[in-house]
N, C-alpha and C. Protein backbone atom coordinates (compact mmCIF):
# COMPACT_ATOMS: atom_id res chain seq x y z
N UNK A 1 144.24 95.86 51.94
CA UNK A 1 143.68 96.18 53.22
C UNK A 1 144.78 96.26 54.26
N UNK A 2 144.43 97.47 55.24
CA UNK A 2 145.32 97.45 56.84
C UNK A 2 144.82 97.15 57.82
N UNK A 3 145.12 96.19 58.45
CA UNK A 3 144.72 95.54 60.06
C UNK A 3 145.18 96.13 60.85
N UNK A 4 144.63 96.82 61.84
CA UNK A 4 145.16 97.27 63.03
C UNK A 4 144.88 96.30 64.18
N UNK A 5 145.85 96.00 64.98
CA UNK A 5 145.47 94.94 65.92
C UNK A 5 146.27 94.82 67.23
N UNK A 6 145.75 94.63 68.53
CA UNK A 6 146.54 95.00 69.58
C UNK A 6 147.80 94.43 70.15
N UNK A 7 147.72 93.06 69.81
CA UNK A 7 148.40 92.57 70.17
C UNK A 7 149.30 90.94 69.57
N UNK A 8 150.51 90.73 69.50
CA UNK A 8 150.75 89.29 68.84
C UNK A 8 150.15 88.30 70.05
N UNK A 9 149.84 87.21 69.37
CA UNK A 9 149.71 85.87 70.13
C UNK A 9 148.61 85.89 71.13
N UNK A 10 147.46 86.58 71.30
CA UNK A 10 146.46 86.65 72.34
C UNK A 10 145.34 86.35 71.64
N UNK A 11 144.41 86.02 72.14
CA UNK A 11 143.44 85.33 71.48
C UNK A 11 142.49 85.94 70.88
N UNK A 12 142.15 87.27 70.87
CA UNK A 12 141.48 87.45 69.64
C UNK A 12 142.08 88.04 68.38
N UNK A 13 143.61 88.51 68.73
CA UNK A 13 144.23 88.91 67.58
C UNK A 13 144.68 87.48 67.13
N UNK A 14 144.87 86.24 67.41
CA UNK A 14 145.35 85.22 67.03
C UNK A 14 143.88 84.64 66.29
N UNK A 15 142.90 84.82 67.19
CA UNK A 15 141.60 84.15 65.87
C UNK A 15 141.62 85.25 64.84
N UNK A 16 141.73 86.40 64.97
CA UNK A 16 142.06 87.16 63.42
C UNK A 16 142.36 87.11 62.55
N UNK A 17 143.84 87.14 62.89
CA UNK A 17 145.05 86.58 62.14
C UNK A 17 144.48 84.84 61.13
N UNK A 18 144.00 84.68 61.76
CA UNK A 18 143.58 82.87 61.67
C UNK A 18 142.87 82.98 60.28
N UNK A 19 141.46 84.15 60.69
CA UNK A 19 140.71 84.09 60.00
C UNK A 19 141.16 84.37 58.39
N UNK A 20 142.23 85.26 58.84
CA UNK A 20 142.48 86.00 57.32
C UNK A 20 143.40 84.65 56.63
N UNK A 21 144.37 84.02 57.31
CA UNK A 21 145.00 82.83 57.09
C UNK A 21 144.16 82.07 56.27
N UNK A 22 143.20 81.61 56.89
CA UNK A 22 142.27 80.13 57.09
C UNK A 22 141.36 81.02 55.21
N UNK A 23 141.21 82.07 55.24
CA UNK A 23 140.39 82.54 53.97
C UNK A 23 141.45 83.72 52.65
N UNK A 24 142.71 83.15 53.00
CA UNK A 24 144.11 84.00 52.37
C UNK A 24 143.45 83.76 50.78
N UNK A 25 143.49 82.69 50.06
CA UNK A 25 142.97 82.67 48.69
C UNK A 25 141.89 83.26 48.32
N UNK A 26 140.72 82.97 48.96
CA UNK A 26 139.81 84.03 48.67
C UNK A 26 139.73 85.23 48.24
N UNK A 27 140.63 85.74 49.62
CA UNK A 27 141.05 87.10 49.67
C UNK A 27 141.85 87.81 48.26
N UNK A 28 143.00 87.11 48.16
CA UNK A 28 143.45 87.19 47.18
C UNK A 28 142.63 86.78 45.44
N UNK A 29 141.96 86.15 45.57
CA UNK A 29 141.30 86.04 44.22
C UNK A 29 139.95 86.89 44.58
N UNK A 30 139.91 87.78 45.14
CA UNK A 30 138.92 89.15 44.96
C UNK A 30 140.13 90.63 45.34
N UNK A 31 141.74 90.13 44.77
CA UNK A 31 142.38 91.31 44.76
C UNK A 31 142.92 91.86 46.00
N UNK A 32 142.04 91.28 46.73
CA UNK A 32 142.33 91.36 48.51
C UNK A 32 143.93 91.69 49.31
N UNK A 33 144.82 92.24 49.52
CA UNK A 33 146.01 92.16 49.68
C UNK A 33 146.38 92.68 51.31
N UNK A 34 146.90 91.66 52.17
CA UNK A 34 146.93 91.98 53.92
C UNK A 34 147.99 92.31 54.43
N UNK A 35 147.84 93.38 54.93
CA UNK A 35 148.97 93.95 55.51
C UNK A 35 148.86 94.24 57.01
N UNK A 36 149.17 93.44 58.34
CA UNK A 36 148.78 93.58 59.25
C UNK A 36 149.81 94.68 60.25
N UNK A 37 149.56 95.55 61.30
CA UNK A 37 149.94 95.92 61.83
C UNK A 37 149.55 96.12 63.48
N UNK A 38 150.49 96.12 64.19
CA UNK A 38 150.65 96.41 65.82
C UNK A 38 151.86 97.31 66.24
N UNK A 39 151.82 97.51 67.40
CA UNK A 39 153.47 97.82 68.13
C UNK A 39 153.70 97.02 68.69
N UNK A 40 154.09 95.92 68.41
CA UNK A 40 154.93 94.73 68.51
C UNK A 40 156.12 95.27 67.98
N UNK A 41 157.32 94.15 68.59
CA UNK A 41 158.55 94.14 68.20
C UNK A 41 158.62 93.19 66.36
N UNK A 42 159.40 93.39 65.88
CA UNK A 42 159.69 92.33 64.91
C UNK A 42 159.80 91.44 65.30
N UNK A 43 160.42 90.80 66.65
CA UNK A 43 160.59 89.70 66.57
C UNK A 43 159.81 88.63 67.24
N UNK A 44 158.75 89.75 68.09
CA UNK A 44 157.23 89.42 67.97
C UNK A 44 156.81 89.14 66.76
N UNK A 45 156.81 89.52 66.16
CA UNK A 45 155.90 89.56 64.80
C UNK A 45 156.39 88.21 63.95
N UNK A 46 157.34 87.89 63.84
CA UNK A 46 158.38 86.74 62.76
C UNK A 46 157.85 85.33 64.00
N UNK A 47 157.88 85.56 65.41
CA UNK A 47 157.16 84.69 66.31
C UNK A 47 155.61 84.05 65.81
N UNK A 48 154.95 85.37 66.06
CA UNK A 48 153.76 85.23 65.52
C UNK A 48 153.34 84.75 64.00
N UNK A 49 153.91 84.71 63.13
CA UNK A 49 154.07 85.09 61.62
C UNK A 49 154.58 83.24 61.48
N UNK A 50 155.21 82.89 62.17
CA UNK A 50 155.54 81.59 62.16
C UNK A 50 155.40 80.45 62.95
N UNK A 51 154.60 81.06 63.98
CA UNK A 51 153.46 79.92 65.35
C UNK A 51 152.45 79.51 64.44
N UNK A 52 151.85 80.75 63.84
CA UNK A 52 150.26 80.31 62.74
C UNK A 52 150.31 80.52 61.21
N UNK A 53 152.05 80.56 61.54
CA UNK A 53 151.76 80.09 59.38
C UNK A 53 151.06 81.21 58.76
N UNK A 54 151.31 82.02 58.85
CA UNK A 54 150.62 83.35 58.95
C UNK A 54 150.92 83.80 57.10
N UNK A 55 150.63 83.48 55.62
CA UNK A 55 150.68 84.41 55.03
C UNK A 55 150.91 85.51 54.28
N UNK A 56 151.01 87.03 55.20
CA UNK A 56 150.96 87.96 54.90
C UNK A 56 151.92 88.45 55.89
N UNK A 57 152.31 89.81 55.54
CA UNK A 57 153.41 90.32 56.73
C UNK A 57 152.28 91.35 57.27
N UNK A 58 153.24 91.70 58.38
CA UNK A 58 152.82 92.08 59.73
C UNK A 58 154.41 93.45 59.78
N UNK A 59 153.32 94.53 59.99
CA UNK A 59 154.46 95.76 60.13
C UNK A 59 154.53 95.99 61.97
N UNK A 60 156.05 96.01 62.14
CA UNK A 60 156.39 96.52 63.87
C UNK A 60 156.20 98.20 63.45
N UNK A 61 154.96 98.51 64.08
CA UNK A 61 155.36 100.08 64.65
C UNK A 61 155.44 100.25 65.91
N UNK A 62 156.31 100.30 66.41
CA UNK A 62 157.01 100.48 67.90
C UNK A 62 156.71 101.76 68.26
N UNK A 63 156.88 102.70 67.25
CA UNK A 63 157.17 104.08 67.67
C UNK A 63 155.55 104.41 66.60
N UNK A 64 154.48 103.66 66.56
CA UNK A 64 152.96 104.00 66.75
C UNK A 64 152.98 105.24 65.60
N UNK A 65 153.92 105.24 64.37
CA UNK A 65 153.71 106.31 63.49
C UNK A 65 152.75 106.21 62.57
N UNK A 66 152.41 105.08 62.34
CA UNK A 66 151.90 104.31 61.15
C UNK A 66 150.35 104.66 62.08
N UNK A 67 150.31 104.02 63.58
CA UNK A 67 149.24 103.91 64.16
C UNK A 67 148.24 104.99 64.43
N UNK A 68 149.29 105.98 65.09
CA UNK A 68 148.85 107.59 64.99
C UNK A 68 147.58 107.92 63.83
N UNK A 69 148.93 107.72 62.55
CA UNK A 69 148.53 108.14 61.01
C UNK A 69 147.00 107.93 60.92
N UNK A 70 146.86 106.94 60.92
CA UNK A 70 145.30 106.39 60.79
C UNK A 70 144.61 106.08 61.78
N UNK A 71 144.79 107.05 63.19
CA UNK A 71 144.07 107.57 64.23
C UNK A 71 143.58 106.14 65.08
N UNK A 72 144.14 105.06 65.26
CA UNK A 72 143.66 104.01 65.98
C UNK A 72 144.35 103.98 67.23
N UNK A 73 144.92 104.42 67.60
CA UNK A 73 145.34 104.48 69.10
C UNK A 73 144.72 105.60 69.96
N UNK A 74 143.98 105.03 71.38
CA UNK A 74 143.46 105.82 71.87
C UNK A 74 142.90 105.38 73.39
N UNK A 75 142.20 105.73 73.87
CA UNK A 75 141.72 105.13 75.20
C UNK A 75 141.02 104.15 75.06
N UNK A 76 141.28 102.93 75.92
CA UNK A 76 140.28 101.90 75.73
C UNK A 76 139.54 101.68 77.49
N UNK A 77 138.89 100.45 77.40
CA UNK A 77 138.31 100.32 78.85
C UNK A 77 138.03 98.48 78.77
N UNK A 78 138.93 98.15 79.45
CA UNK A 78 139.13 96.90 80.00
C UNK A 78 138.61 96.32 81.13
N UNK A 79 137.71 95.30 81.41
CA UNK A 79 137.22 95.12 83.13
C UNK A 79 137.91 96.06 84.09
N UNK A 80 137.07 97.43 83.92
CA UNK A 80 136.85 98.41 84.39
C UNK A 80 138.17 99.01 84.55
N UNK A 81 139.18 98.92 83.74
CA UNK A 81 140.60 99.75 84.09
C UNK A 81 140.54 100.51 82.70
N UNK A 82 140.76 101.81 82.56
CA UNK A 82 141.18 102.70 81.53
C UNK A 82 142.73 102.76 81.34
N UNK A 83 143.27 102.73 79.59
CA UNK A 83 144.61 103.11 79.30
C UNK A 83 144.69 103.04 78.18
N UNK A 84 145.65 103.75 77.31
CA UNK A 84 145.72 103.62 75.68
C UNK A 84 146.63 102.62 75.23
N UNK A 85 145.67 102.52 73.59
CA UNK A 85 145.95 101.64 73.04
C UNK A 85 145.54 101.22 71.65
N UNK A 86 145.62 99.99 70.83
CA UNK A 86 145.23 100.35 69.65
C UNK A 86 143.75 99.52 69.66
N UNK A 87 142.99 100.23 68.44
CA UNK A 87 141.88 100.00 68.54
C UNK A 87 142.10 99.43 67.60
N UNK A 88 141.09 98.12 67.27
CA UNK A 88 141.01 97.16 66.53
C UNK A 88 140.60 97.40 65.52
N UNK A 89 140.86 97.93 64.16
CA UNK A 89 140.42 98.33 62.82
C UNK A 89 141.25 97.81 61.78
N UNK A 90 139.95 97.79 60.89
CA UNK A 90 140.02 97.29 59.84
C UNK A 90 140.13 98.35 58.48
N UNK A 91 140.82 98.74 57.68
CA UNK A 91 140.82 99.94 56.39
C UNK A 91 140.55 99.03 55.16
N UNK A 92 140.14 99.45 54.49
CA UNK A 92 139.49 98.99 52.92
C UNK A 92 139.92 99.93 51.74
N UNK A 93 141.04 99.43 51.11
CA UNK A 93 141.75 100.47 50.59
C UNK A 93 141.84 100.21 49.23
N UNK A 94 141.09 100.60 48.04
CA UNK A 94 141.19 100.62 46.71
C UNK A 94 142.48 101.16 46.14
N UNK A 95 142.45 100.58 44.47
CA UNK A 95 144.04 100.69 43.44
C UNK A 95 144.61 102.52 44.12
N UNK A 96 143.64 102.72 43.87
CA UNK A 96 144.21 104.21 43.77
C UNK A 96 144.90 104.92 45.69
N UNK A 97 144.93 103.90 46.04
CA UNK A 97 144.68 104.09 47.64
C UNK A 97 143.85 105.08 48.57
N UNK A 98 142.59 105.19 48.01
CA UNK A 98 141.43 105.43 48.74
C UNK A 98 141.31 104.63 50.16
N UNK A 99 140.40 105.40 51.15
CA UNK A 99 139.90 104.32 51.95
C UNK A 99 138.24 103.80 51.44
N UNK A 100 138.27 102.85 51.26
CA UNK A 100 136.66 103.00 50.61
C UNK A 100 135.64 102.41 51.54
N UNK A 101 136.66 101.59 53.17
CA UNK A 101 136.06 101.18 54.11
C UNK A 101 136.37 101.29 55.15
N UNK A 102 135.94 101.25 56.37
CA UNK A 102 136.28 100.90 57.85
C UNK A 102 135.95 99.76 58.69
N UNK A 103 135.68 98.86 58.94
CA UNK A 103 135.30 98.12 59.88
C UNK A 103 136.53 98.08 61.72
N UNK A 104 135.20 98.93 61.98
CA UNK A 104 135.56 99.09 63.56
C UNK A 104 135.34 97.83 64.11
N UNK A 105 135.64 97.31 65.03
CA UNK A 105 136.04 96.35 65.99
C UNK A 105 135.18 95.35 65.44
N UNK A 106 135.98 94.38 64.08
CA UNK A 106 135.55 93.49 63.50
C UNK A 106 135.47 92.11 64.61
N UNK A 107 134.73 91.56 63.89
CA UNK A 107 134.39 90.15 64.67
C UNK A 107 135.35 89.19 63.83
N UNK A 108 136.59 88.81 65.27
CA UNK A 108 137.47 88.76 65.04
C UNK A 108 137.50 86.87 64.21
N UNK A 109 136.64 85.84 64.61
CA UNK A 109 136.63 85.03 64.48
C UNK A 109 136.09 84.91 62.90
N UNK A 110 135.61 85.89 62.07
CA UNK A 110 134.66 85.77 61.20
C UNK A 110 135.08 87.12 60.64
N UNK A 111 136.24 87.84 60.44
CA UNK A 111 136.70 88.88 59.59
C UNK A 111 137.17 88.66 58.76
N UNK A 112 137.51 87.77 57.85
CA UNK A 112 137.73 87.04 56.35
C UNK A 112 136.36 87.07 55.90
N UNK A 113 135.33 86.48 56.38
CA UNK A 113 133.80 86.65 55.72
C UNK A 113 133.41 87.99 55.86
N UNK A 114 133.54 89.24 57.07
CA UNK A 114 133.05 90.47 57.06
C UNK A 114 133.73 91.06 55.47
N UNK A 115 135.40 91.31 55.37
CA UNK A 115 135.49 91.48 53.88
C UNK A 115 135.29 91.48 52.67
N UNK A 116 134.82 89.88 52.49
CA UNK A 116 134.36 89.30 51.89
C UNK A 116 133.53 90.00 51.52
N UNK A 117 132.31 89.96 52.30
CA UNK A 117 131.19 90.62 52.27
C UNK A 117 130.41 91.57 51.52
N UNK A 118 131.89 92.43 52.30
CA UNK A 118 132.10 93.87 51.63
C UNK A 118 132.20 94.38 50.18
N UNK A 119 133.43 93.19 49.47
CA UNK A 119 133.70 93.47 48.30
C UNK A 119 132.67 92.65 47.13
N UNK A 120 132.04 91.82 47.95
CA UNK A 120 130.58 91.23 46.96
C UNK A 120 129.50 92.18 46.69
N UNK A 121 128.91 92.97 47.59
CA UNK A 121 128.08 93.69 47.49
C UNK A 121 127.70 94.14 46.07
């Protein structure tokens, strides 16, 4: 799986991050494999990656190529101010690298169980 996520160290990308942390075995014993991404710096990321014991790595796209790619950057709307940015998504990506899922603006506290979920069905 690819995380798209806005930002290091703010609080709902940090309960995210948490979640996938706090449910990493799981994940992994249903094949599960996390690959998180932002435009953060690296050294944001090695910050972040080592404040919460984080896991899994975390890709810097600075230059939003990766982000582009899989269309998550875009206009958002914040207590009432408009500007771009990345949208919070989730990809579900089988052996063959299919996408076989999306979860748009997962619930960030409880996105280890939305996965989950997913791959029980």
């Amino acid at each position: 799986m690819v995380y798209f996520y806005p930002k290091d160290d703010t609080p709902g990308c940090t309960a995210q991050a948490c979640s996938l942390r706090d449910n990493y075995a799981d994940l992994l014993q249903h094949g599960i494999s996390i690959l998180g991404v932002s435009a953060d710096s690296q050294t944001a990321h090695t910050k972040f990656i080592t404040k919460y014991e984080l896991p899994f790595p975390l890709i810097a796209d600075e230059s939003k190529e990766v982000i582009n790619n899989f269309g998550v950057w875009g206009p958002k709307k914040f207590m009432g101010k408009e500007y771009d940015g990345i949208h919070r998504t989730t990809f579900l990506i089988d052996e063959e690298q299919s996408i076989v899922e999306i979860i748009n603006k997962p619930n960030t506290k409880e996105h280890a169980e939305e996965i989950l979920k997913i791959f029980n069905q």
